[in-house]
Protein backbone atom coordinates (compact mmCIF):
# COMPACT_ATOMS: atom_id res chain seq x y z
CA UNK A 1 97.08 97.92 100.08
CA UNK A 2 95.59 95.01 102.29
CA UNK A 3 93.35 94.75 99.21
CA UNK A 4 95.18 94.93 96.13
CA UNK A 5 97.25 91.97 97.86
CA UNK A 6 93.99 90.07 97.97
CA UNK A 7 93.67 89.92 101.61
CA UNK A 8 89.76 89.81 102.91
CA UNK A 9 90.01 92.91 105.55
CA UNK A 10 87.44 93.93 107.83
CA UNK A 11 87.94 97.81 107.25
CA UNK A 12 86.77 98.13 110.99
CA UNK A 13 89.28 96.25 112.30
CA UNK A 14 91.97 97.59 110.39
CA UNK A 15 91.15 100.72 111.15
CA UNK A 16 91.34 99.56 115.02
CA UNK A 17 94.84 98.00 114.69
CA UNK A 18 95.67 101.21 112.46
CA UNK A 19 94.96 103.76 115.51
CA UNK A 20 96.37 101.30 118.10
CA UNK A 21 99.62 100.67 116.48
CA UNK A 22 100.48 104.56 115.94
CA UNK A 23 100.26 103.99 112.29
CA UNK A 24 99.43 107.30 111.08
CA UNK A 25 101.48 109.92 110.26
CA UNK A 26 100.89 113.23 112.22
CA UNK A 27 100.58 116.39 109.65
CA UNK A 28 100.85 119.99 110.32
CA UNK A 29 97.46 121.61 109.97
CA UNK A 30 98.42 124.24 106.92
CA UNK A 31 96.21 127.82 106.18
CA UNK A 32 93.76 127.11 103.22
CA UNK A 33 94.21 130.49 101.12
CA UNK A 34 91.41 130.94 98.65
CA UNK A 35 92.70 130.70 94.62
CA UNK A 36 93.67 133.67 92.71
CA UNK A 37 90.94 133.79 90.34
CA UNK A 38 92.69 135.65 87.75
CA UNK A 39 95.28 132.92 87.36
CA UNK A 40 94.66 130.54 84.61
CA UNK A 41 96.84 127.87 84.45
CA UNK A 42 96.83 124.76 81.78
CA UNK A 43 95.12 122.23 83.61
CA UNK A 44 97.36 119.03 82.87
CA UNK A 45 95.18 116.39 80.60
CA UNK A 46 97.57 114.22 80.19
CA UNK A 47 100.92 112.67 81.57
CA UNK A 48 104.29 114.88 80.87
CA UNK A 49 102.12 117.65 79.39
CA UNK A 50 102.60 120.14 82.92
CA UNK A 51 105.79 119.47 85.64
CA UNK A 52 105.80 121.65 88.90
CA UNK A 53 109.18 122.23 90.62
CA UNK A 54 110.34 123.30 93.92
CA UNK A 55 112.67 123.44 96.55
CA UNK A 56 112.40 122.15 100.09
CA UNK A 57 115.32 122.66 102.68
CA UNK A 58 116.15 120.80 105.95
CA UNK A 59 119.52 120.39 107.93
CA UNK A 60 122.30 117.19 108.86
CA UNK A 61 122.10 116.31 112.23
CA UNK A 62 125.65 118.59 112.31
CA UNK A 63 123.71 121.59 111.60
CA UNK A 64 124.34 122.12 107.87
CA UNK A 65 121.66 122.61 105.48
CA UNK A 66 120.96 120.91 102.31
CA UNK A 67 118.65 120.95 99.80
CA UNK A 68 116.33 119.18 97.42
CA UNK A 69 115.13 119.71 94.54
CA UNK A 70 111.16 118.22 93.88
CA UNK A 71 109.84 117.64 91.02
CA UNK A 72 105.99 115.90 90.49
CA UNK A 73 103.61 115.32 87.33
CA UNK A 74 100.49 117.37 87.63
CA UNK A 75 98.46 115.05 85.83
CA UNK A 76 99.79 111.59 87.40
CA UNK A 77 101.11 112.75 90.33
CA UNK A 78 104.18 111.09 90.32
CA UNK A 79 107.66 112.29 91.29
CA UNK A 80 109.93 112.26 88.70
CA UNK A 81 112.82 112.82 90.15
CA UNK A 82 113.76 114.70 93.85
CA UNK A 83 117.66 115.86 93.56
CA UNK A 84 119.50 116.58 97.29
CA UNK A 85 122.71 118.52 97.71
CA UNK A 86 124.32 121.28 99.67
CA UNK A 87 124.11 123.47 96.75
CA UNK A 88 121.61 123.16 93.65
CA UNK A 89 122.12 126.40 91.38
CA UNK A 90 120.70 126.87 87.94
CA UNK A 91 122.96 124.97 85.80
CA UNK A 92 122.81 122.03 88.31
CA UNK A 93 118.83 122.11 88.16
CA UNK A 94 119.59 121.81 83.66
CA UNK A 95 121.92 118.95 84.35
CA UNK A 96 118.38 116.95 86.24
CA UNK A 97 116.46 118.20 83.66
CA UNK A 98 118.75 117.01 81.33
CA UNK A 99 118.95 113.61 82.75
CA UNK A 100 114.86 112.91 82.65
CA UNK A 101 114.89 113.79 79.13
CA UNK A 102 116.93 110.91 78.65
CA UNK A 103 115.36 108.56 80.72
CA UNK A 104 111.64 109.63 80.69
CA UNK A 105 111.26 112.65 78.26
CA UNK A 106 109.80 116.48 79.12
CA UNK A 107 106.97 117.98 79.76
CA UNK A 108 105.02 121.14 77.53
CA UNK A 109 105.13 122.82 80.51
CA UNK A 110 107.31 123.35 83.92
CA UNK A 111 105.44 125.62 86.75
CA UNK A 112 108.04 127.35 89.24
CA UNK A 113 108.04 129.89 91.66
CA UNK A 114 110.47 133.17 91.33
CA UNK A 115 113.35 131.57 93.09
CA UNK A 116 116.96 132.76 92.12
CA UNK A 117 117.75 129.13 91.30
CA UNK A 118 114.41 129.07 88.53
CA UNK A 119 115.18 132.72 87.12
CA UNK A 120 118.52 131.95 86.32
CA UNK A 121 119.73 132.40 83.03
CA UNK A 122 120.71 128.97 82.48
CA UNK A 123 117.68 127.80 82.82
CA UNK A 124 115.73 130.24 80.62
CA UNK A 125 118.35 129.18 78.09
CA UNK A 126 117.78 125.30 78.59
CA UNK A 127 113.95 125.65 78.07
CA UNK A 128 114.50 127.40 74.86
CA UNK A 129 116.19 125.12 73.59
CA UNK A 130 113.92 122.31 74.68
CA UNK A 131 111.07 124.59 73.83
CA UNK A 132 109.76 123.74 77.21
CA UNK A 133 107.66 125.98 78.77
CA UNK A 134 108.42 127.91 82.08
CA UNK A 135 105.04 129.35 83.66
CA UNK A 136 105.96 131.15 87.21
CA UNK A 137 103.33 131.99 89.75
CA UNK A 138 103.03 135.34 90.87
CA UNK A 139 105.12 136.55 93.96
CA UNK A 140 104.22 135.61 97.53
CA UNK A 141 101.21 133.01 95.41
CA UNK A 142 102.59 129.48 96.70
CA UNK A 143 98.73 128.36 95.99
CA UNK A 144 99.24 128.69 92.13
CA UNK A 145 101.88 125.93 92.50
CA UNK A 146 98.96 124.09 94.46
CA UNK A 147 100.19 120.32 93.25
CA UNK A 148 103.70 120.95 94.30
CA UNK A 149 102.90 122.40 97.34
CA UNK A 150 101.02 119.36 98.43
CA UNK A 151 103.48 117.21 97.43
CA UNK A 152 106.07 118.81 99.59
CA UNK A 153 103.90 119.02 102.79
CA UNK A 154 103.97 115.03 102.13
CA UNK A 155 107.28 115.09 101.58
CA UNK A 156 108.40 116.78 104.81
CA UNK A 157 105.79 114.94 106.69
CA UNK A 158 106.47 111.38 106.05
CA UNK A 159 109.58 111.94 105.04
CA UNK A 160 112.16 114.85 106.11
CA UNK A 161 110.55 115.09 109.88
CA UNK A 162 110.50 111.65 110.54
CA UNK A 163 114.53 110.83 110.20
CA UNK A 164 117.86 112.20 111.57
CA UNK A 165 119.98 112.38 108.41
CA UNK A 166 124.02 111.93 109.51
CA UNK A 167 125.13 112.89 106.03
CA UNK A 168 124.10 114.19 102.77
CA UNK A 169 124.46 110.38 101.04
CA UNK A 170 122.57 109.26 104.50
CA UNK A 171 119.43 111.83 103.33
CA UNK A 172 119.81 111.03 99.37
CA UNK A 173 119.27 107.16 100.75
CA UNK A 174 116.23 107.76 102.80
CA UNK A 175 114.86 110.16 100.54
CA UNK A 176 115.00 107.73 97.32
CA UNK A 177 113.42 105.25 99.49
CA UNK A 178 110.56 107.08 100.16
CA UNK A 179 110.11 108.85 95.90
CA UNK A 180 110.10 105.07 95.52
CA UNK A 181 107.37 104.09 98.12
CA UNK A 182 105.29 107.34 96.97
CA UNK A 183 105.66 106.31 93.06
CA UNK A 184 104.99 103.04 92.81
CA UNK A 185 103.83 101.26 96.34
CA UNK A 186 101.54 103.51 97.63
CA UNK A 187 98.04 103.57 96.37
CA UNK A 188 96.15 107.22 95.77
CA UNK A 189 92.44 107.62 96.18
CA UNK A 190 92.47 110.58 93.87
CA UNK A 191 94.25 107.88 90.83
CA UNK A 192 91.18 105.54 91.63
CA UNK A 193 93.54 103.43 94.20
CA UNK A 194 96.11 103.15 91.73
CA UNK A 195 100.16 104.08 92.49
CA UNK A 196 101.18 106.96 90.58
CA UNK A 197 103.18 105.24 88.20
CA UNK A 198 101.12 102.52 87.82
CA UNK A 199 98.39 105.35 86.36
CA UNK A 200 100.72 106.65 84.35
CA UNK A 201 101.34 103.45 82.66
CA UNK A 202 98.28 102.60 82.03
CA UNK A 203 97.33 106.27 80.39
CA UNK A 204 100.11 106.03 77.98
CA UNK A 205 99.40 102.11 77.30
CA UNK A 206 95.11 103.10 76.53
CA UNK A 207 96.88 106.36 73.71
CA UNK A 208 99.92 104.91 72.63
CA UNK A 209 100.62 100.94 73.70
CA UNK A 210 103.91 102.08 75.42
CA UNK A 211 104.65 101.54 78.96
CA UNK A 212 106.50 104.51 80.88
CA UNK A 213 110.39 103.83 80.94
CA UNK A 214 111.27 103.85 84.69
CA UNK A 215 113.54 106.56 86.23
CA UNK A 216 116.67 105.50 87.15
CA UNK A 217 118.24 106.87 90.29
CA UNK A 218 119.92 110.21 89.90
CA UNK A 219 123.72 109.98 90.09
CA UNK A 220 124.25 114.15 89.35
């Protein structure tokens, strides 16, 4: 980031300051499980060609739990949207969906685990009618939805374990701070140093000329 500002760093000394200053995030050490090999999944090639979905939960400093709802780009790997709430049934996860069409479009292809909240019928309905594809992993197979998986261990990481949230609007704040920081302030080796929606701009500006419409923040 030092970098792309145009500051001359000596990556030594950085580093130094780095450790000193407590700078890095600690991150649970997670079991590697080897791939499934008889899984083939479409391997993204472009952006809004494959979405992954998922839900991570965490608790109000009062105890009650809430929920949110993450969504990420396989091919860009930027986060689309993450919806939080106490409750986030079927139809509510439509009504998001719903929303990003509007503001950003949809993907071929969503990839989802066998949740009650994904094999709902108002969703199966709503990707019918969008003629969006749902692909769902196999039971007790969290590594088939490898992408969203790692996005979440970021998530609650940097994220979730790192603040007390005093009330759902409290956690919505935080949390929109940080889909912001991920998307477009933070650089990713794997997207040649490049933010995640700063790649994505650029691979629809080399096909089409366009620029990616930015999302708005979700008010469902």
């Amino acid at each position: 980031m030092l970098r792309r500002e145009g500051v001359v760093v000596n990556h030594k000394k950085v580093r130094r300051i780095y450790r000193e200053e407590g700078l890095r995030v600690r991150r649970m050490k997670r079991k590697r499980v080897c791939q499934n090999r008889e899984y083939n999944p479409t391997r993204a090639a472009k952006t809004n060609q494959v979405w992954a979905m998922d839900f991570v939960h965490d608790r109000l400093d009062d105890g009650r739990p809430f929920k949110s709802l993450t969504i990420v780009d396989e091919f860009s790997k930027e986060s689309p949207a993450i919806e939080v709430d106490f409750s986030l049934p079927g139809p509510r996860v439509t009504r998001v969906l719903d929303w990003l069409s509007e503001v950003r479009g949809l993907p071929e292809e969503i990839v989802i685990d066998n949740g009650p909240e994904f094999v709902s019928i108002a969703l199966d309905r709503w990707a019918w009618e969008h003629k969006v594809k749902l692909r769902f992993i196999q039971p007790g197979k969290p590594n088939q939805n490898c992408f969203i998986e790692s996005f979440n261990g970021r998530f609650r990481d940097e994220c979730l374990n790192q603040h007390v949230f005093h009330s759902l609007a409290h956690a919505k704040d935080l949390i929109e701070e940080w889909r912001y920081d991920y998307n477009r302030v933070r650089p990713h080796t794997s997207l040649d140093g490049l933010t995640p929606e700063r790649f994505a701009q650029e691979q629809i500006q080399t096909k089409t000329g366009e620029s990616n419409p930015e999302p708005a923040k979700s008010q469902l």
